[in-house]
N, C-alpha and C. Protein backbone atom coordinates (compact mmCIF):
# COMPACT_ATOMS: atom_id res chain seq x y z
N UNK A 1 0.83 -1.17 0.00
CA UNK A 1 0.00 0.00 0.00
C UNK A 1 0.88 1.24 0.00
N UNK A 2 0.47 2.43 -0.65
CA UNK A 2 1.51 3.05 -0.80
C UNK A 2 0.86 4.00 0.35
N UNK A 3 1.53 5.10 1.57
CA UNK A 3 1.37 6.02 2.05
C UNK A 3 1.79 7.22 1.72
N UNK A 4 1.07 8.18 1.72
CA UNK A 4 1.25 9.71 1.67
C UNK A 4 0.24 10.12 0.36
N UNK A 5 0.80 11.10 -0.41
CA UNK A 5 0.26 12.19 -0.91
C UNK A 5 0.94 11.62 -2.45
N UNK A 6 -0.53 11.11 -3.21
CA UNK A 6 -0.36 11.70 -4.71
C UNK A 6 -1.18 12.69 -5.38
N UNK A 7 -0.77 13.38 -6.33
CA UNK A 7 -1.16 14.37 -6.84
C UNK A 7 -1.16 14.30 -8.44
N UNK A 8 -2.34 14.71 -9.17
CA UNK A 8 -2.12 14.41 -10.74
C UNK A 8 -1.66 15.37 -10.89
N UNK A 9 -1.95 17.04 -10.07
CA UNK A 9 -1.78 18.08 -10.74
C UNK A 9 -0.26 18.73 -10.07
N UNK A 10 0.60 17.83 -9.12
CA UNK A 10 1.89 18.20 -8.43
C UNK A 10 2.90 17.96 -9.46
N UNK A 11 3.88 18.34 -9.91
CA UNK A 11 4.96 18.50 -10.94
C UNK A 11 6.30 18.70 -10.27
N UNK A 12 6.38 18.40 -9.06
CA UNK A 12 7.44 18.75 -8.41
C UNK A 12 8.49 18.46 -8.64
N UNK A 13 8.54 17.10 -9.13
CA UNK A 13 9.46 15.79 -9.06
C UNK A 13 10.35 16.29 -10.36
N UNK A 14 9.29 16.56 -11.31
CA UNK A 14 9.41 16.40 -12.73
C UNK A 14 8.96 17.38 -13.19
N UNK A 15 9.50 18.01 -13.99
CA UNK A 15 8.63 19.05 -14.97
C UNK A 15 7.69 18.77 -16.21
N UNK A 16 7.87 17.80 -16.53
CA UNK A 16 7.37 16.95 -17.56
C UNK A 16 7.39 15.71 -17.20
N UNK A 17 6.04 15.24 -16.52
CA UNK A 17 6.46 13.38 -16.11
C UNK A 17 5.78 12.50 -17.55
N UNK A 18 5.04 13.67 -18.90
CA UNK A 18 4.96 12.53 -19.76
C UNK A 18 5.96 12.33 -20.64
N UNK A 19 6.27 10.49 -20.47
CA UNK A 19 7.34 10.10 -21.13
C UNK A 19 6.19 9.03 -22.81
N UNK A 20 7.33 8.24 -23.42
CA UNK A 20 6.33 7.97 -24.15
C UNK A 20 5.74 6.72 -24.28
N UNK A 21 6.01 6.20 -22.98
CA UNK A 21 5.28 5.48 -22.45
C UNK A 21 4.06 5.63 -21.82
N UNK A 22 3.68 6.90 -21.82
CA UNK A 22 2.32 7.29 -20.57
C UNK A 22 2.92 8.40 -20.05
N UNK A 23 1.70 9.07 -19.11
CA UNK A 23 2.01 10.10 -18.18
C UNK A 23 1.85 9.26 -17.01
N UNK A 24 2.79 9.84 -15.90
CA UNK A 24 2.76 9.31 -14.52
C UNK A 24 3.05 10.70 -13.47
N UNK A 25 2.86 10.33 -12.12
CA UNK A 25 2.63 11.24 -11.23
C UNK A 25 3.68 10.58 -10.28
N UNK A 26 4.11 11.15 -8.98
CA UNK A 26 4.90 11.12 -7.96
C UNK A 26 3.66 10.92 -7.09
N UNK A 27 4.34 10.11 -5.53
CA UNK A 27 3.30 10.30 -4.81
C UNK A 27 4.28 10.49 -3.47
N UNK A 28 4.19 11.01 -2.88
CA UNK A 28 5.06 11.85 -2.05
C UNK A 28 4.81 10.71 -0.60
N UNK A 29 6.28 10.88 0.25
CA UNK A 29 5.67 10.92 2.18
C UNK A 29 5.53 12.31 2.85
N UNK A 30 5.88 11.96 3.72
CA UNK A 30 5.88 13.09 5.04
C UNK A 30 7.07 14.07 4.84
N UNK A 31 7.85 13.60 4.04
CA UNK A 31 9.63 14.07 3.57
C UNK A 31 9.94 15.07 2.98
N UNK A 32 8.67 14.43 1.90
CA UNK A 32 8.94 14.85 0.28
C UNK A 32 9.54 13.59 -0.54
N UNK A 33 10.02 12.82 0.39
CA UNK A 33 10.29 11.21 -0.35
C UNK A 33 9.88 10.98 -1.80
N UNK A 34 10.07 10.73 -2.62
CA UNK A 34 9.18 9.97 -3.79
C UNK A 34 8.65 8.34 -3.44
N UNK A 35 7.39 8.26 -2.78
CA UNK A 35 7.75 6.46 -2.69
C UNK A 35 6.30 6.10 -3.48
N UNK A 36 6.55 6.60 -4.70
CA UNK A 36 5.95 5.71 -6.03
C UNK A 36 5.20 6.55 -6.88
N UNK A 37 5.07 5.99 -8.09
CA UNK A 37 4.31 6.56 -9.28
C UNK A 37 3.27 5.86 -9.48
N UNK A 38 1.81 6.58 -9.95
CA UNK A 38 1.02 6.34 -10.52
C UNK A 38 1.09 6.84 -11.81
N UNK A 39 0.01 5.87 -12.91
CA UNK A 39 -0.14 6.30 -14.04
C UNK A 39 -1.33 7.20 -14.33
N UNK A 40 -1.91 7.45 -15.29
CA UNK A 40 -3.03 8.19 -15.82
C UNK A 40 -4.29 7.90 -15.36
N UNK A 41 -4.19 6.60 -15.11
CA UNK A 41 -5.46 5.99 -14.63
C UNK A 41 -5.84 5.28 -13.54
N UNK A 42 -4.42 5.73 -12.15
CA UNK A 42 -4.38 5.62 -10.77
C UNK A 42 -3.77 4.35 -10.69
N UNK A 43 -2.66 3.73 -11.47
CA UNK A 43 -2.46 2.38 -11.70
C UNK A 43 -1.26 2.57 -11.00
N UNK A 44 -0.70 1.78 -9.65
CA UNK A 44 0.48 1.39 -9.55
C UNK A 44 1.80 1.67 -10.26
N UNK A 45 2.82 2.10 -10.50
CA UNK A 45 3.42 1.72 -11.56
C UNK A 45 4.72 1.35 -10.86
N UNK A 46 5.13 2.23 -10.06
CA UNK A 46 6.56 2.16 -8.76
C UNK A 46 6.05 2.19 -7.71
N UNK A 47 6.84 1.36 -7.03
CA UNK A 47 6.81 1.81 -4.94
C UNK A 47 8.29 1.54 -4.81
N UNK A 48 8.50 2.29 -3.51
CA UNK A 48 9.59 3.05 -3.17
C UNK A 48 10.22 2.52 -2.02
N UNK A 49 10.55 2.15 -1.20
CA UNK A 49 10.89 2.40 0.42
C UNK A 49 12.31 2.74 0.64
N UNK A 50 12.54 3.39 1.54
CA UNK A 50 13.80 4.01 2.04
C UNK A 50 14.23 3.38 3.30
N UNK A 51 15.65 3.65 3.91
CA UNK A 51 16.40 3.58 4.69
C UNK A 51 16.65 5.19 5.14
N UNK A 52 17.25 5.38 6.25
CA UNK A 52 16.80 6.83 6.79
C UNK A 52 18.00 7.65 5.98
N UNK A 53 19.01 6.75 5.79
CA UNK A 53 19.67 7.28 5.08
C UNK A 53 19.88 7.46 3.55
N UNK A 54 18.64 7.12 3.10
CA UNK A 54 18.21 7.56 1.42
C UNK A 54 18.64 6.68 0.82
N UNK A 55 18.85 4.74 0.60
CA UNK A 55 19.29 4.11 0.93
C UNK A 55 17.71 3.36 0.20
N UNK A 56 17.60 2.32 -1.33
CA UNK A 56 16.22 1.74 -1.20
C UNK A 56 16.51 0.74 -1.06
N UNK A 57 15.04 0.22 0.29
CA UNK A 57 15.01 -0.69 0.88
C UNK A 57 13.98 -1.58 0.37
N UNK A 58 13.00 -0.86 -0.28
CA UNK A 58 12.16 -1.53 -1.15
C UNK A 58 11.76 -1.36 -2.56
N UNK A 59 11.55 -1.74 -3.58
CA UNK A 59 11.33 -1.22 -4.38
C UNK A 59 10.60 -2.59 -5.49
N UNK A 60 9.54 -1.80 -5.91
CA UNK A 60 8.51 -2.50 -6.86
C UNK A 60 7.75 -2.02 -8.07
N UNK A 61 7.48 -2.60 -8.98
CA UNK A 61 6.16 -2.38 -9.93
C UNK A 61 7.02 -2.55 -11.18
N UNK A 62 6.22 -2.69 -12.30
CA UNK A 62 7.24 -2.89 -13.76
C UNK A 62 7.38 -1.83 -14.24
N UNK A 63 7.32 -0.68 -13.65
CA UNK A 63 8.11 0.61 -14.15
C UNK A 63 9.20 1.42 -13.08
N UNK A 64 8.95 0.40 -12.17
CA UNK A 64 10.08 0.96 -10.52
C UNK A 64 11.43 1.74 -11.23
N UNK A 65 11.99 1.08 -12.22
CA UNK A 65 13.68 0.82 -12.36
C UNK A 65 13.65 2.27 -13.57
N UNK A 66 12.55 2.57 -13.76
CA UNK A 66 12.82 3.44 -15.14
C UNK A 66 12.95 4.90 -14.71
N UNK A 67 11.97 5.51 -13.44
CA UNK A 67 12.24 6.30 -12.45
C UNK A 67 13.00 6.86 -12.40
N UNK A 68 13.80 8.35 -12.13
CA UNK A 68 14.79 8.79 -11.94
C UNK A 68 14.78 9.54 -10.37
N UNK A 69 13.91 10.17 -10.29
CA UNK A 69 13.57 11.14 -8.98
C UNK A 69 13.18 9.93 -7.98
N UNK A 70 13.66 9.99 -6.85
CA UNK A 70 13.19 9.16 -5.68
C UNK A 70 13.37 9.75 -4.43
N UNK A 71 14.65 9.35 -3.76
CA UNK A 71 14.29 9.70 -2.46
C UNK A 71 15.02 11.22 -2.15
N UNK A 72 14.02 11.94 -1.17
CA UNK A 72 14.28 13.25 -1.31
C UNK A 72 14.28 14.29 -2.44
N UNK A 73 13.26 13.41 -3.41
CA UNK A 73 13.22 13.98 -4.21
C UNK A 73 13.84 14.30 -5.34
N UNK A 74 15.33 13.53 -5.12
CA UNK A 74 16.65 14.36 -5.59
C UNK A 74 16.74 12.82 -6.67
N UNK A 75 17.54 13.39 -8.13
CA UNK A 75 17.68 12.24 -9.27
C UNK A 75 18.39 11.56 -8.82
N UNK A 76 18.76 9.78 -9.31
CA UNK A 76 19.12 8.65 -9.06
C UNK A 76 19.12 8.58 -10.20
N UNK A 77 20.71 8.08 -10.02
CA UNK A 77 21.31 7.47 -10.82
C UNK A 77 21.79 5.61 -10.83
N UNK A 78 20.98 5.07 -11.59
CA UNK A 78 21.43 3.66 -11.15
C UNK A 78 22.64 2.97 -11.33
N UNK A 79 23.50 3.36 -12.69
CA UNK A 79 24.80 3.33 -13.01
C UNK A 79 25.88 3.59 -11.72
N UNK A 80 26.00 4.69 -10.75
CA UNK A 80 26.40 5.03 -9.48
C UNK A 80 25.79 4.65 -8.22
N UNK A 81 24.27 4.39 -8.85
CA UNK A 81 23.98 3.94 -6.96
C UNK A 81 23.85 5.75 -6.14
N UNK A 82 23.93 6.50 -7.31
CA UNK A 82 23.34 7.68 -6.03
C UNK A 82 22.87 8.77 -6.64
C-alpha cells in the first residue's frame, strides 16, 4: 500500500512526467520522499521504500527501475547507486 500524498496536478518531481510510455505522477511521504508513481489511470506503476539514510530498501512495480527522482526527491542514478 503506498502512504502519503499523490497528486495528478503536483509536478514537483518532474517538470514533464509525460514520457512515451504514458504520463505518470509522484506520490510523495511526510519528507517529500518519492515512494511511487502512478499512471493516468491511478495504476500502480513504482513503490519506493527508504532507509533513513536515502538508501532503497524496497522497491517494486514494472516501471520501478525506469524512475529517476526518488528519495528526497533528488535524481538517481542507477549506473552510481546515487
Amino acid at each position: 500500500m503506498l502512504r502519503g500524498f499523490c497528486s495528478l496536478e503536483n509536478q514537483t518531481a518532474q517538470r514533464n512526467l509525460d514520457r512515451p510510455d504514458g504520463t505518470f505522477f509522484p506520490c510523495y511521504d511526510g519528507n517529500a520522499n518519492i515512494t511511487g508513481y502512478v499512471d493516468g489511470s491511478g495504476n500502480i506503476r513504482a513503490h519506493y521504500g527508504y532507509s533513513p539514510f536515502g538508501e532503497t530498501t524496497v522497491q517494486s512495480g514494472d516501471l520501478a527501475h525506469t524512475f529517476r527522482f526518488r528519495f528526497s526527491t533528488e535524481y538517481w542514478d542507477e549506473e552510481t547507486r546515487s
